[in-house]
Protein backbone atom coordinates (compact mmCIF):
# COMPACT_ATOMS: atom_id res chain seq x y z
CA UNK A 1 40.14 5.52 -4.23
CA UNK A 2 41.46 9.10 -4.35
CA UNK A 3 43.26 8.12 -7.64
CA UNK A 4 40.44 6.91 -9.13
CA UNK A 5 38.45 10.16 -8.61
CA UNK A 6 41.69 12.29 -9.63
CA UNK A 7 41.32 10.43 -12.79
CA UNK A 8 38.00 9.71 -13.31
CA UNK A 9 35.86 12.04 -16.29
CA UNK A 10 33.31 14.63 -14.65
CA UNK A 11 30.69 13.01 -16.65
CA UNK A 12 31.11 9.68 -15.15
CA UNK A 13 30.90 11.32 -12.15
CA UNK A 14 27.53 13.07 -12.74
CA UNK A 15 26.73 9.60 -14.11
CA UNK A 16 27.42 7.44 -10.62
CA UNK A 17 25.93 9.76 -8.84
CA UNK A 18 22.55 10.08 -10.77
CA UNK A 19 22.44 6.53 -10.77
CA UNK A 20 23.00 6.39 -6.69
CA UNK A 21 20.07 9.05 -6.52
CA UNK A 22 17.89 6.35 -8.75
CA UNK A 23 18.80 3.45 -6.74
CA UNK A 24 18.09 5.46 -3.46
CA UNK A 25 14.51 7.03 -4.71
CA UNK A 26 13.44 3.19 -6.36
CA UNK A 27 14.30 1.48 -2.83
CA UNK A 28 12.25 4.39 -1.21
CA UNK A 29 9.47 3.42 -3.43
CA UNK A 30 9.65 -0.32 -3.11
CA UNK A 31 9.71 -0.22 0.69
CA UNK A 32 7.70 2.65 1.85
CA UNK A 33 4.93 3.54 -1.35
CA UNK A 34 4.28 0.15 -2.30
CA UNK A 35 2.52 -1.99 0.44
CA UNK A 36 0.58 1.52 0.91
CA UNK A 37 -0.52 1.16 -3.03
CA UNK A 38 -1.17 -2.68 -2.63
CA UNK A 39 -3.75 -2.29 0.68
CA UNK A 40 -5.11 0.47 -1.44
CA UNK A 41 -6.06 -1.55 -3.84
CA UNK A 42 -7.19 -4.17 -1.38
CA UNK A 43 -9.39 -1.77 -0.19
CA UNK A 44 -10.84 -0.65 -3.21
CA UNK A 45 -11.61 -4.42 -4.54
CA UNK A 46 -13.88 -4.69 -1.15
CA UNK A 47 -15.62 -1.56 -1.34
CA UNK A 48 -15.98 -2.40 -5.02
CA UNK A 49 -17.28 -5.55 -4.40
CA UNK A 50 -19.48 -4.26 -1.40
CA UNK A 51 -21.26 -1.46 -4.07
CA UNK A 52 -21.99 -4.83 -5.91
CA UNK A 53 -23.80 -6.73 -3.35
CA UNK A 54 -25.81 -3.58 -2.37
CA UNK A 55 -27.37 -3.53 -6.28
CA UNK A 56 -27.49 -6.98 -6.39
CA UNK A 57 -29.53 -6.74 -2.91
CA UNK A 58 -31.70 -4.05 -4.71
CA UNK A 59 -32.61 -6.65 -7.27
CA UNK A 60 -33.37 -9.44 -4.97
CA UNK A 61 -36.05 -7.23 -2.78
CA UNK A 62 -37.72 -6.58 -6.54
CA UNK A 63 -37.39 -10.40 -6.88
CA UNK A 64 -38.84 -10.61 -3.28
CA UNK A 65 -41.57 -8.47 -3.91
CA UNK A 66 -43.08 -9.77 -7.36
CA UNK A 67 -42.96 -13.50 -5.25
CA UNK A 68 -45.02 -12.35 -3.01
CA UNK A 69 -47.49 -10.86 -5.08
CA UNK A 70 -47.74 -13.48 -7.03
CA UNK A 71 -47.96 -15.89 -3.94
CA UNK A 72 -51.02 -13.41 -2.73
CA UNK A 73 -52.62 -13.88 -5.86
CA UNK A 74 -52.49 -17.51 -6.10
CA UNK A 75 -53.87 -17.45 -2.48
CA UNK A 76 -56.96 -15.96 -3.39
């Protein structure tokens, strides 16, 4: 091993170790950022999902309403 760094170029040795750094800070990513980033977006597909059942509740009380007028009217 210590021959091979005696004769190894400087660049190649700038080289391994940028690619050790790369290797190091993409694991980091994989396990640590990533399940964070997918139950983000978990989270943000219910609450986006939740904003559309409130305006589709908003439509169904105006649906609600204009039935029951119209059931008041026939009634009398």
């Amino acid at each position: 091993m210590s021959e091979f760094l005696e004769h190894i170029e400087p660049k190649r040795i700038v080289l391994m170790l940028a690619a050790i750094v790369l290797l190091i800070f993409a694991a980091e990513v994989m396990y640590l950022l990533w399940p964070q980033f997918k139950d983000f977006r978990e989270i943000n597909e219910s609450h986006n999902l939740l904003k559309r059942a409130v305006s589709s509740s908003d439509g169904l009380e105006q649906q609600l309403t204009k039935t029951e007028a119209a059931v008041q009217s026939l009634s009398h």
